[in-house]
Protein backbone atom coordinates (compact mmCIF):
# COMPACT_ATOMS: atom_id res chain seq x y z
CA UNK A 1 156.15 120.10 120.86
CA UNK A 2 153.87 116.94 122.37
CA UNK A 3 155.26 113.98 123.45
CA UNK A 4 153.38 112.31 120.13
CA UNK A 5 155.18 115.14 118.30
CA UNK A 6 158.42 114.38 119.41
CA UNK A 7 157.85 110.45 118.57
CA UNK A 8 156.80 111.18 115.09
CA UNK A 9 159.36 113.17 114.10
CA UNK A 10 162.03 110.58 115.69
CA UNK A 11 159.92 108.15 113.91
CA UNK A 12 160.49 109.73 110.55
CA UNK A 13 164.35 109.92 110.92
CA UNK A 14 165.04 106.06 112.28
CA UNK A 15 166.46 103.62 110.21
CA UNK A 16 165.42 100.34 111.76
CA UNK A 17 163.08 101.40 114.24
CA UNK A 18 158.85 101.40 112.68
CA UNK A 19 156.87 101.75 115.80
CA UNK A 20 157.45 103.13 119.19
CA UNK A 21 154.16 102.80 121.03
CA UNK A 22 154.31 104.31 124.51
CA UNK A 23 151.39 104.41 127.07
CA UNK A 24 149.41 102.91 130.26
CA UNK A 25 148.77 99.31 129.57
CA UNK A 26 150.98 99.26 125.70
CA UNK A 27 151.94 95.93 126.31
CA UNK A 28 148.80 94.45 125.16
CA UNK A 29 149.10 96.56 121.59
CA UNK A 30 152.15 94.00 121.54
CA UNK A 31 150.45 90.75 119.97
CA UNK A 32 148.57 93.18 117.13
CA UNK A 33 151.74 94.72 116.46
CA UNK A 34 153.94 91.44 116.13
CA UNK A 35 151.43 90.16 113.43
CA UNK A 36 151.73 93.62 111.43
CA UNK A 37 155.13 93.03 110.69
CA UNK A 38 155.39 89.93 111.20
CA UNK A 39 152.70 87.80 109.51
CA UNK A 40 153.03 83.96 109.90
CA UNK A 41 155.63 84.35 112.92
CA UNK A 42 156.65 82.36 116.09
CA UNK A 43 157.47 84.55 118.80
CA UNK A 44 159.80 83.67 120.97
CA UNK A 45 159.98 85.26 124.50
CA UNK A 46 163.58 85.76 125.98
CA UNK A 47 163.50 86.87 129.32
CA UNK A 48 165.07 86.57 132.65
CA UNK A 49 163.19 85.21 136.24
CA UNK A 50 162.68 88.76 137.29
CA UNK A 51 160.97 90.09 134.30
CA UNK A 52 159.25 86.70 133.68
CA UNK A 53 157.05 87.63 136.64
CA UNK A 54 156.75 91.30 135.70
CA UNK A 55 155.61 91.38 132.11
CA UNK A 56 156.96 87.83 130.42
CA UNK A 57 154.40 86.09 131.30
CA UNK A 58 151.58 88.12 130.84
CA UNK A 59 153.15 88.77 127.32
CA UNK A 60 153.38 85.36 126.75
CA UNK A 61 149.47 84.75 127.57
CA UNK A 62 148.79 88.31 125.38
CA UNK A 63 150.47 86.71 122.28
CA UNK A 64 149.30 82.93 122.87
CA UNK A 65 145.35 84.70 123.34
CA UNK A 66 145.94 86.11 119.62
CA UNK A 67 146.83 82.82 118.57
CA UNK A 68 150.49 83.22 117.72
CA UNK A 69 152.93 80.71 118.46
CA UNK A 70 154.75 81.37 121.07
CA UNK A 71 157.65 79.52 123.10
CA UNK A 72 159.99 81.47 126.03
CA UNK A 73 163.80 81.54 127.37
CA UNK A 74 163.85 82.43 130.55
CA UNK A 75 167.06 83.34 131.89
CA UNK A 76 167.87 81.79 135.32
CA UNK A 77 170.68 83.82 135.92
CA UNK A 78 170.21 87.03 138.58
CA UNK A 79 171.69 89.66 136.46
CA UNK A 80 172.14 88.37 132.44
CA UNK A 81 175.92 88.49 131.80
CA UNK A 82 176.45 90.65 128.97
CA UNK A 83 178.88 88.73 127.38
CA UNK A 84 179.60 86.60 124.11
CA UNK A 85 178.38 83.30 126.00
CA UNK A 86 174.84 84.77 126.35
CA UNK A 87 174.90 85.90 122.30
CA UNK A 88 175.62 82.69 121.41
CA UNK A 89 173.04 80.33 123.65
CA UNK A 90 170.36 83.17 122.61
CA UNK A 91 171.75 82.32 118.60
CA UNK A 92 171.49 78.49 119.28
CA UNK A 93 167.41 79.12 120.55
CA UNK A 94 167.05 80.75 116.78
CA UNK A 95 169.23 78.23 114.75
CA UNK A 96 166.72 75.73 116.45
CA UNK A 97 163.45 77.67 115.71
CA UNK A 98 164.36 79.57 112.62
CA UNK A 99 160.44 80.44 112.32
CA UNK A 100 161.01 82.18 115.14
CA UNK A 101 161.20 86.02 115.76
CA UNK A 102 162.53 87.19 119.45
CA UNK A 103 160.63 89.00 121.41
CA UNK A 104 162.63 90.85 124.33
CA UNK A 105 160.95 91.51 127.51
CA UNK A 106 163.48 93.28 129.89
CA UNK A 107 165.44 95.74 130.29
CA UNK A 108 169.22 96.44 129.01
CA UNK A 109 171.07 93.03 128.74
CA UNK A 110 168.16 91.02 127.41
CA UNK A 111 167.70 93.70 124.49
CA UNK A 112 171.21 93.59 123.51
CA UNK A 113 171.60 89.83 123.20
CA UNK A 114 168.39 89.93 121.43
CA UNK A 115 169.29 92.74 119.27
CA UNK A 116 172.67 91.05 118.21
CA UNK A 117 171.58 87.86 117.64
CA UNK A 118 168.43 88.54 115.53
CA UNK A 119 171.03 90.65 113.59
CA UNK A 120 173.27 87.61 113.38
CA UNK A 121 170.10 85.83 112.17
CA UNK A 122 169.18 88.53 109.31
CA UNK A 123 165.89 89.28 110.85
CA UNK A 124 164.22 92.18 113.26
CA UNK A 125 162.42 91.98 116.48
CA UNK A 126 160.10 93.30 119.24
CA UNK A 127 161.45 94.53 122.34
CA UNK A 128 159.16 95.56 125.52
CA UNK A 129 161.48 97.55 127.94
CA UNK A 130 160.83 96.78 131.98
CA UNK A 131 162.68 100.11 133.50
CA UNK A 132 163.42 103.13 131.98
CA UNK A 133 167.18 102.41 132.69
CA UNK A 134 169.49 102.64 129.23
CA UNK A 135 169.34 103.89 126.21
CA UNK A 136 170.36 101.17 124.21
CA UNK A 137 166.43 100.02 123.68
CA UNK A 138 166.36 102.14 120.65
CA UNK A 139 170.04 101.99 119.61
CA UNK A 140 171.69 100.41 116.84
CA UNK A 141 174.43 98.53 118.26
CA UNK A 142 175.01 95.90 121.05
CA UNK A 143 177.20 96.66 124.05
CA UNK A 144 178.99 93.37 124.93
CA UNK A 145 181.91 91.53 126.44
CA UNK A 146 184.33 89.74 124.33
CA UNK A 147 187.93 88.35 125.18
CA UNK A 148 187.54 90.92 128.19
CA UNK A 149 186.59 93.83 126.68
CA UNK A 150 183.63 95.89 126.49
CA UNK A 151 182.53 96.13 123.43
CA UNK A 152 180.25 98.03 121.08
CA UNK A 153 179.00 95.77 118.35
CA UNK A 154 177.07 96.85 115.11
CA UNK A 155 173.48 95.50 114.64
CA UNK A 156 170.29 97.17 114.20
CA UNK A 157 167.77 98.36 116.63
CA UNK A 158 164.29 96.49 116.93
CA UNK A 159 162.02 97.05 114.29
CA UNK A 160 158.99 97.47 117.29
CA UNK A 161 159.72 99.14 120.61
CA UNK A 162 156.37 99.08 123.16
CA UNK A 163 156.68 100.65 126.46
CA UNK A 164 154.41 99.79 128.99
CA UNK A 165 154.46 102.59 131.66
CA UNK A 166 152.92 100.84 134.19
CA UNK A 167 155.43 98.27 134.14
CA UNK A 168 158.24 101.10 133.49
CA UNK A 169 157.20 103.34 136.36
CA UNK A 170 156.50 100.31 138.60
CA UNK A 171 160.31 99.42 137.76
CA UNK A 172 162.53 99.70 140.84
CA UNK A 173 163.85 102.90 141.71
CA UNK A 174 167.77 102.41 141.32
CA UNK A 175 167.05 101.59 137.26
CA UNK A 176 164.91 104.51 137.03
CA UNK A 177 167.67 106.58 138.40
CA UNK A 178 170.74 104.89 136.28
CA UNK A 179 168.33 106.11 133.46
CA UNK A 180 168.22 109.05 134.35
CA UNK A 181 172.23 109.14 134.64
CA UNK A 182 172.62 107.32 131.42
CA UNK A 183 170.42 110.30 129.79
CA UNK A 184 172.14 113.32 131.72
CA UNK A 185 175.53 112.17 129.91
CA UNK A 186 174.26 113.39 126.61
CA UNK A 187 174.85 116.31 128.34
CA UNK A 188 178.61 116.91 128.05
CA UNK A 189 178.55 114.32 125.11
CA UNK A 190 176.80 116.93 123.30
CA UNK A 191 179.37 119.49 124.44
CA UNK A 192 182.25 117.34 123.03
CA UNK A 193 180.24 116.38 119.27
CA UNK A 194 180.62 119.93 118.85
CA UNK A 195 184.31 120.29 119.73
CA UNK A 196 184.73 117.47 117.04
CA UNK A 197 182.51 118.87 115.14
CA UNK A 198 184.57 122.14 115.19
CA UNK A 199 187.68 120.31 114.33
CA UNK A 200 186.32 118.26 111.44
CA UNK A 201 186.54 115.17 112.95
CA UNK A 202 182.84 113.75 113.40
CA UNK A 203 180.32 116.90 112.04
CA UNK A 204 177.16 116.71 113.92
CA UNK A 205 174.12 115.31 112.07
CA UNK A 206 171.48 117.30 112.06
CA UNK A 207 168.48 114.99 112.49
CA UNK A 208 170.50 112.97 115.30
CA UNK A 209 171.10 116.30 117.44
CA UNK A 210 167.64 117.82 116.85
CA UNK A 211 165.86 114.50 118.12
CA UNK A 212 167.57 114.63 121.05
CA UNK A 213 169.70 117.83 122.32
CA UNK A 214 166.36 120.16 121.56
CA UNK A 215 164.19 118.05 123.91
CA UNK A 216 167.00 116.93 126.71
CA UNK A 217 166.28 120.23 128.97
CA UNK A 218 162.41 119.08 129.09
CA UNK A 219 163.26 115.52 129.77
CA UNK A 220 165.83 116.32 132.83
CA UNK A 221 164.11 118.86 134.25
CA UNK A 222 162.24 117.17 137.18
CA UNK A 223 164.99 114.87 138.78
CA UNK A 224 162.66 115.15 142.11
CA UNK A 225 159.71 113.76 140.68
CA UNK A 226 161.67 110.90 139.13
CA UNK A 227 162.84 110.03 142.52
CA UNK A 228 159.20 110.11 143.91
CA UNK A 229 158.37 107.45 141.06
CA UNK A 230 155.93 110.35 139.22
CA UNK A 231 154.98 108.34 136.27
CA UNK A 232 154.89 111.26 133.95
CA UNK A 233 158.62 112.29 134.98
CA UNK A 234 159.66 108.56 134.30
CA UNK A 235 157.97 108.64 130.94
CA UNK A 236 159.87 111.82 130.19
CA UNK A 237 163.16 110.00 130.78
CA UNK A 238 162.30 106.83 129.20
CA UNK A 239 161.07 109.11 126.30
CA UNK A 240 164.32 110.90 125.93
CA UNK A 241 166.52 107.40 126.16
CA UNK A 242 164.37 106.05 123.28
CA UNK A 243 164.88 109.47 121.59
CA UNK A 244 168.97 109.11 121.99
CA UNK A 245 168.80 105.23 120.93
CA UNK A 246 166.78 106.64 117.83
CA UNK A 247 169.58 109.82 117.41
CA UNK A 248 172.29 106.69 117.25
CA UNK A 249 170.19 105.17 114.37
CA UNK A 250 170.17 108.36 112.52
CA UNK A 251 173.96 109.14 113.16
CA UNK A 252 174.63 105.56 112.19
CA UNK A 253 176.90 105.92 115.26
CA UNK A 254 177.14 105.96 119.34
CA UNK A 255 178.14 109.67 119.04
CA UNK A 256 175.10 111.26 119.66
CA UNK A 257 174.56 109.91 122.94
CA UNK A 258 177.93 109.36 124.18
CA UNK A 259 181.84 110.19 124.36
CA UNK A 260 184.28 110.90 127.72
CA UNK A 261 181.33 110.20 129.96
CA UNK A 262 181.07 107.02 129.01
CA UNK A 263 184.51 105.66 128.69
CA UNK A 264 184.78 105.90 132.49
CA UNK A 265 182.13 103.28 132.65
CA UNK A 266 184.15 101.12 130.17
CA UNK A 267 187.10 101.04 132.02
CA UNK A 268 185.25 100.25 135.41
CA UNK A 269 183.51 97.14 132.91
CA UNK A 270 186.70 95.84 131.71
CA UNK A 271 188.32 96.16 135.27
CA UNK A 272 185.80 94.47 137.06
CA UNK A 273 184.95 97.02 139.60
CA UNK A 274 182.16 96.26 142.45
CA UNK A 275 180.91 97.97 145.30
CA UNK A 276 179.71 95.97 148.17
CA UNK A 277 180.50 92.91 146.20
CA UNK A 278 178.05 94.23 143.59
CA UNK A 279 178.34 95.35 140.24
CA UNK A 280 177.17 98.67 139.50
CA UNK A 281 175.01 99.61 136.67
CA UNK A 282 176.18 101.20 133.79
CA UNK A 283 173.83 104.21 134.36
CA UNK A 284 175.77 104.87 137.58
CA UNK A 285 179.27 104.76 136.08
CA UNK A 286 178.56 106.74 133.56
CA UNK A 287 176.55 109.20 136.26
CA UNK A 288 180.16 110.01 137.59
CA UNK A 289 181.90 110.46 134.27
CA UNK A 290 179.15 112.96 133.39
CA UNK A 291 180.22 114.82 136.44
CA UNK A 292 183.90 114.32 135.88
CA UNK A 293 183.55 115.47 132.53
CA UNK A 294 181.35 118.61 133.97
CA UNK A 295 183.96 119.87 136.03
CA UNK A 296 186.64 119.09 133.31
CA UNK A 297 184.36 121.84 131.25
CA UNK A 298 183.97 124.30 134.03
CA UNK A 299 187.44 125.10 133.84
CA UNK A 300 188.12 124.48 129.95
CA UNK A 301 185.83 127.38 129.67
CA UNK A 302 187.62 129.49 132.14
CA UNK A 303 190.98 129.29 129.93
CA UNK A 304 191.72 132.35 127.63
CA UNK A 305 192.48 130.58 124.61
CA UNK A 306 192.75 133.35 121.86
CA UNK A 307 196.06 133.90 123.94
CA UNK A 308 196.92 129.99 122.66
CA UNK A 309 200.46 129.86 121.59
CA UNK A 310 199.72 127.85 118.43
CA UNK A 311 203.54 127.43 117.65
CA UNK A 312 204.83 125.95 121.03
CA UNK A 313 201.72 123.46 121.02
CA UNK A 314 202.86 122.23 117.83
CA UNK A 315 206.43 121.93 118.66
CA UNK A 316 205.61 120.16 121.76
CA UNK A 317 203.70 117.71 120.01
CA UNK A 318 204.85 114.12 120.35
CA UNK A 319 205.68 111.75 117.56
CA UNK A 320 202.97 109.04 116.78
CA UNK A 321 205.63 106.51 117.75
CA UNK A 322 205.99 108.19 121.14
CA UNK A 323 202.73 108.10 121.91
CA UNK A 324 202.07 104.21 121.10
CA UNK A 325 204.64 103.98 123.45
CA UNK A 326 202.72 106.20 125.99
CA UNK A 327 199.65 104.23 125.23
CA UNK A 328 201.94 100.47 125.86
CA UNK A 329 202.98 101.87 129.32
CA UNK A 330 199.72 103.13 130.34
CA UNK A 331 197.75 99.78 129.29
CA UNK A 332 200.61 97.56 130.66
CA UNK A 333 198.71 96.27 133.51
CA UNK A 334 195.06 96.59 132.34
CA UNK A 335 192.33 93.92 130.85
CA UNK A 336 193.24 94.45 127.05
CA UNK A 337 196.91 95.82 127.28
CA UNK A 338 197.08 96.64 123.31
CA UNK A 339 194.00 98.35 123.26
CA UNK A 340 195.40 102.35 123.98
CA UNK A 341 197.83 101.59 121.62
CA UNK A 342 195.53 100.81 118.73
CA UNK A 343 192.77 103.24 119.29
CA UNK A 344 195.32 105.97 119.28
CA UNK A 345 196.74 104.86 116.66
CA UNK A 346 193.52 105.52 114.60
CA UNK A 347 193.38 108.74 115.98
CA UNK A 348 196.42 110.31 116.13
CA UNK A 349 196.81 113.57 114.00
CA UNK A 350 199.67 115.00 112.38
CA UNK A 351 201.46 118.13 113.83
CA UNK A 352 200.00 119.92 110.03
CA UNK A 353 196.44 118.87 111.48
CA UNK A 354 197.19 120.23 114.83
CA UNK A 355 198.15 123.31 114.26
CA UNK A 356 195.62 124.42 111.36
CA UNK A 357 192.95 122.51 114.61
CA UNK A 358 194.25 125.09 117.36
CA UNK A 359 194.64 128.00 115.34
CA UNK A 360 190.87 127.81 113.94
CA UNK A 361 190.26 127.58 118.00
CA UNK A 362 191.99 130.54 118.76
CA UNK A 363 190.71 132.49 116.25
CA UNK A 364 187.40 131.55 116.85
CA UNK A 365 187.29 130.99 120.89
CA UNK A 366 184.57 133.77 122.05
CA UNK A 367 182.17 132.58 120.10
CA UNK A 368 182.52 128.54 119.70
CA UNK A 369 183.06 129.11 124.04
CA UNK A 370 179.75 131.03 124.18
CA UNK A 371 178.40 127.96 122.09
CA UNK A 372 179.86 125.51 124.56
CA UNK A 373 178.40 127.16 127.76
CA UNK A 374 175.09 126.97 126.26
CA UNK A 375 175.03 122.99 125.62
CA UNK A 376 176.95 122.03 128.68
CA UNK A 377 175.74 121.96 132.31
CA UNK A 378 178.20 123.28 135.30
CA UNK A 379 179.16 120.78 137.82
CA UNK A 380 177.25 122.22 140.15
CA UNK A 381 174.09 121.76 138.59
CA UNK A 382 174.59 118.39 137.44
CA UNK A 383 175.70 117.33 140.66
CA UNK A 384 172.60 118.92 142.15
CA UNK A 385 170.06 117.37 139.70
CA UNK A 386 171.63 113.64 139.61
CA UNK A 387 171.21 114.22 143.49
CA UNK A 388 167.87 114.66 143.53
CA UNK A 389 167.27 112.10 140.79
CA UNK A 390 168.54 109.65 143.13
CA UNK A 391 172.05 109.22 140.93
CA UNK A 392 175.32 108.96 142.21
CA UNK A 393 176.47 112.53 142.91
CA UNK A 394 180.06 111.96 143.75
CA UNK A 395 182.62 108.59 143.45
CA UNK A 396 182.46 107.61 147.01
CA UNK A 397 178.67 106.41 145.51
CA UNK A 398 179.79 103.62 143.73
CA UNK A 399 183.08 102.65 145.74
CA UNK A 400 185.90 104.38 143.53
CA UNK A 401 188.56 106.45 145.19
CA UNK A 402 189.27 109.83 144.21
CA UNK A 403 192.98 108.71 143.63
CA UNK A 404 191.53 105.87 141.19
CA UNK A 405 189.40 108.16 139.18
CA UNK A 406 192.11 110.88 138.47
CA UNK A 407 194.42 108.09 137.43
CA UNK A 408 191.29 106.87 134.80
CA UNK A 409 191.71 110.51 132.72
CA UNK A 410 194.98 109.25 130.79
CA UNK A 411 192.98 106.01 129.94
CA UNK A 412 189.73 107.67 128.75
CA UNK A 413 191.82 109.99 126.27
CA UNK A 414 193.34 106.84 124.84
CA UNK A 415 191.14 104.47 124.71
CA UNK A 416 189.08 105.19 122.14
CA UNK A 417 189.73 106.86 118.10
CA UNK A 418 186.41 109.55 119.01
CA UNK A 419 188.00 112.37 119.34
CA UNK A 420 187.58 114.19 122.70
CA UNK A 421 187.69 117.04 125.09
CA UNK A 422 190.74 115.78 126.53
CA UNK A 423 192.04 114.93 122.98
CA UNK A 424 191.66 118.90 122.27
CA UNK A 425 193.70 119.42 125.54
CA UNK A 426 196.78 117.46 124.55
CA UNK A 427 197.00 119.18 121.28
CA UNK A 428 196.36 122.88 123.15
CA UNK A 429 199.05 122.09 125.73
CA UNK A 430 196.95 122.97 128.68
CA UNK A 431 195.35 119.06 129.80
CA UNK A 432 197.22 119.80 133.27
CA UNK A 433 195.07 122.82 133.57
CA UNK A 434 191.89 121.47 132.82
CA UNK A 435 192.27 117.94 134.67
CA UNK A 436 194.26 118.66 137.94
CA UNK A 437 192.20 121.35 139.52
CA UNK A 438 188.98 118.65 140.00
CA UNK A 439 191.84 117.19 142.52
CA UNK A 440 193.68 120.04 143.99
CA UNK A 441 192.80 121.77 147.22
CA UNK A 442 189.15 123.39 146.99
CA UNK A 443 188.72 121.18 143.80
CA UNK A 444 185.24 119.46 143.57
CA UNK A 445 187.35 115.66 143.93
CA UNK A 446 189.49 117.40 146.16
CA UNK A 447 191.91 114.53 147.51
């Protein structure tokens, strides 16, 4: 399938997003586009003083030479904080031009406090991506801090996406390589939508999985070339970002594009973490949960579960009311102490559900297993191709201690209602012997 191929028939299954023009020099398709859908418009420019100087500007001059009005935000700040403040001061330059439509030049941050405010503000927008760094571009849904949590907030994606690949492959090459981190996750996020899938938790949706997990191979297969700035490889992983964003549309939902993987980069949000006094981008957080959550497969899929003692999983299953506690002891000391407690309180199943869950497992384990090793990279090859992608390939790369990331497993399982890998392993009484090995003598986070 061709690269227009692949667009079109993403095209035909979004929700919010009508155009996603792609090419050498697409930025200046920008001012015909804006007056296609929308006729009679101000546009107004929010950007930040990086991306002012890479593409703002000349946008600004594209749109003003069409005769459009046109007025810009630019962002002073060195990296945009992601957080309510920015929503609102981005809300309070629409309440004041209310002609206005955004237009969001820039890469992750910028598009999400555009995205959510035009939402707020019952209208669409145009976003023109600087770095093929995140998915979120195409998604439907904001990602943003509020009373010190990291959030995922419901909104639509822009109605016009245009990447300009000169500006993308230009971008520098520590975004390139979070993207490329960001879009390896779907990886094992794939692997665990089917285990919930299996379960009857979250089914898969067909549209959202074909757009994305048929093409992800293709995209990820030339980590090297991404490194070496090859503007076709960075296309192909800028592609396959806008192609999960438009899988979220179609699922309605994050699910497509993300589950364990991620959750390790939510914690290291909420917690504040920094390496060399530096925050580190969400591509390269979620670049070592991917591998965690590799290695936590490898030896899931060594386990003989059709041996699965479905009776003395059940019985060993704790009360609801034990595990809130659980959840209030583990949380205790973090950002947002109540927040295990409630999100495993929307997921916790019955022992009835747990045992008609593992006994479908056991019963069906060759296959669904043969199923999972097909979707799901081993560790060593994901370490090997975020490696040469320029990725982190092991926790040292972003400053977090072995010790800390074997203490974040209890967290991830608990912190959100998706049900997960890890969720599977509580119920199937064998967490301990899919977790501890990463950390054990000879493991691959050997401490």
């Amino acid at each position: 399938m061709t690269r227009e191929e692949r667009i079109r028939l993403a095209l035909s299954v979004a929700t919010d997003t009508k155009e996603f023009v792609m090419g050498s020099g697409a930025s200046a398709q920008a001012p015909a586009l804006f007056k296609t859908y929308f006729p009679d418009k101000k546009a107004l420019i929010v950007t930040d003083s990086y991306t002012w100087q890479v593409l703002g500007e000349k946008v600004s001059g594209l749109f003003c030479g069409e005769g459009i009005p046109t007025s810009s935000y630019i962002f002073q700040e060195k990296a945009v904080p992601a957080e309510w403040r920015s929503v609102e001061l981005v809300d309070s330059l629409l309440d004041k031009e209310p002609e206005a439509v955004l237009v969001a030049v820039g890469s992750g941050v910028i598009n999400d406090l555009c995205k959510l405010s035009s939402y707020h503000h019952g209208q669409s927008y145009l976003t023109l991506p600087t770095a093929a760094s995140v998915d979120g571009y195409s998604s439907c849904g904001a990602s943003i801090s509020y009373e010190g949590a990291k959030q995922p907030f419901p909104c639509p994606a822009p109605g016009i996406i245009v990447a300009d690949l000169d500006v993308i492959a230009a971008a520098p090459a520590t975004m390139t390589a979070a993207g490329y981190a960001d879009l390896a996750a779907k990886v094992p996020a794939g692997a665990e939508w089917m285990i919930a899938d299996f379960v009857g938790t979250d089914p898969v949706h067909a549209d959202a999985w074909h757009v994305l997990q048929d093409n992800l191979d293709v995209f990820l297969s030339r980590p090297g070339a991404v490194a070496a700035g090859d503007p076709e490889a960075i296309a192909d992983v800028f592609e396959g970002l806008t192609l999960s964003g438009i899988a979220m549309q179609a699922a309605r939902s994050s699910r497509p594009a993300s589950c364990s993987d991620h959750l390790f980069s939510h914690i290291l949000d909420m917690t504040g973490h920094r390496y060399n006094g530096k925050t580190v981008s969400h591509g390269f957080q979620v670049a070592v949960g991917t591998l965690a959550m590799c290695a936590v497969f490898d030896e899931f899929l060594k386990l003989d579960l059709q041996n699965l003692d479905v009776e003395a999983c059940v019985a060993a299953w704790p009360s609801l009311e034990r595990e809130q506690e659980r959840a209030l002891e583990l949380f205790k000391d973090f950002p947002v102490p109540m927040l295990g407690y409630n999100e495993i309180t929307k997921k916790y199943a019955p022992a009835s559900v747990v045992r008609e869950e593992l006994s479908k497992l056991k019963t069906c384990w060759p296959a669904f297993r043969q199923r999972l090793q097909a979707q799901v990279y081993p560790y060593e090859k994901m370490h090997a191709l975020l490696k040469a992608a320029g990725a982190p390939a092991d926790p040292a790369d972003i400053g977090l201690p072995r010790e800390r990331l074997k203490a974040m497993f209890p967290l991830v399982q608990m912190m959100r209602y998706r049900y997960t890998l890890l969720d599977l392993a509580k119920q199937g009484c064998f967490y301990d012997k899919i977790v501890d090995p990463l950390f054990a003598k000879g493991g691959v986070f050997e401490l």
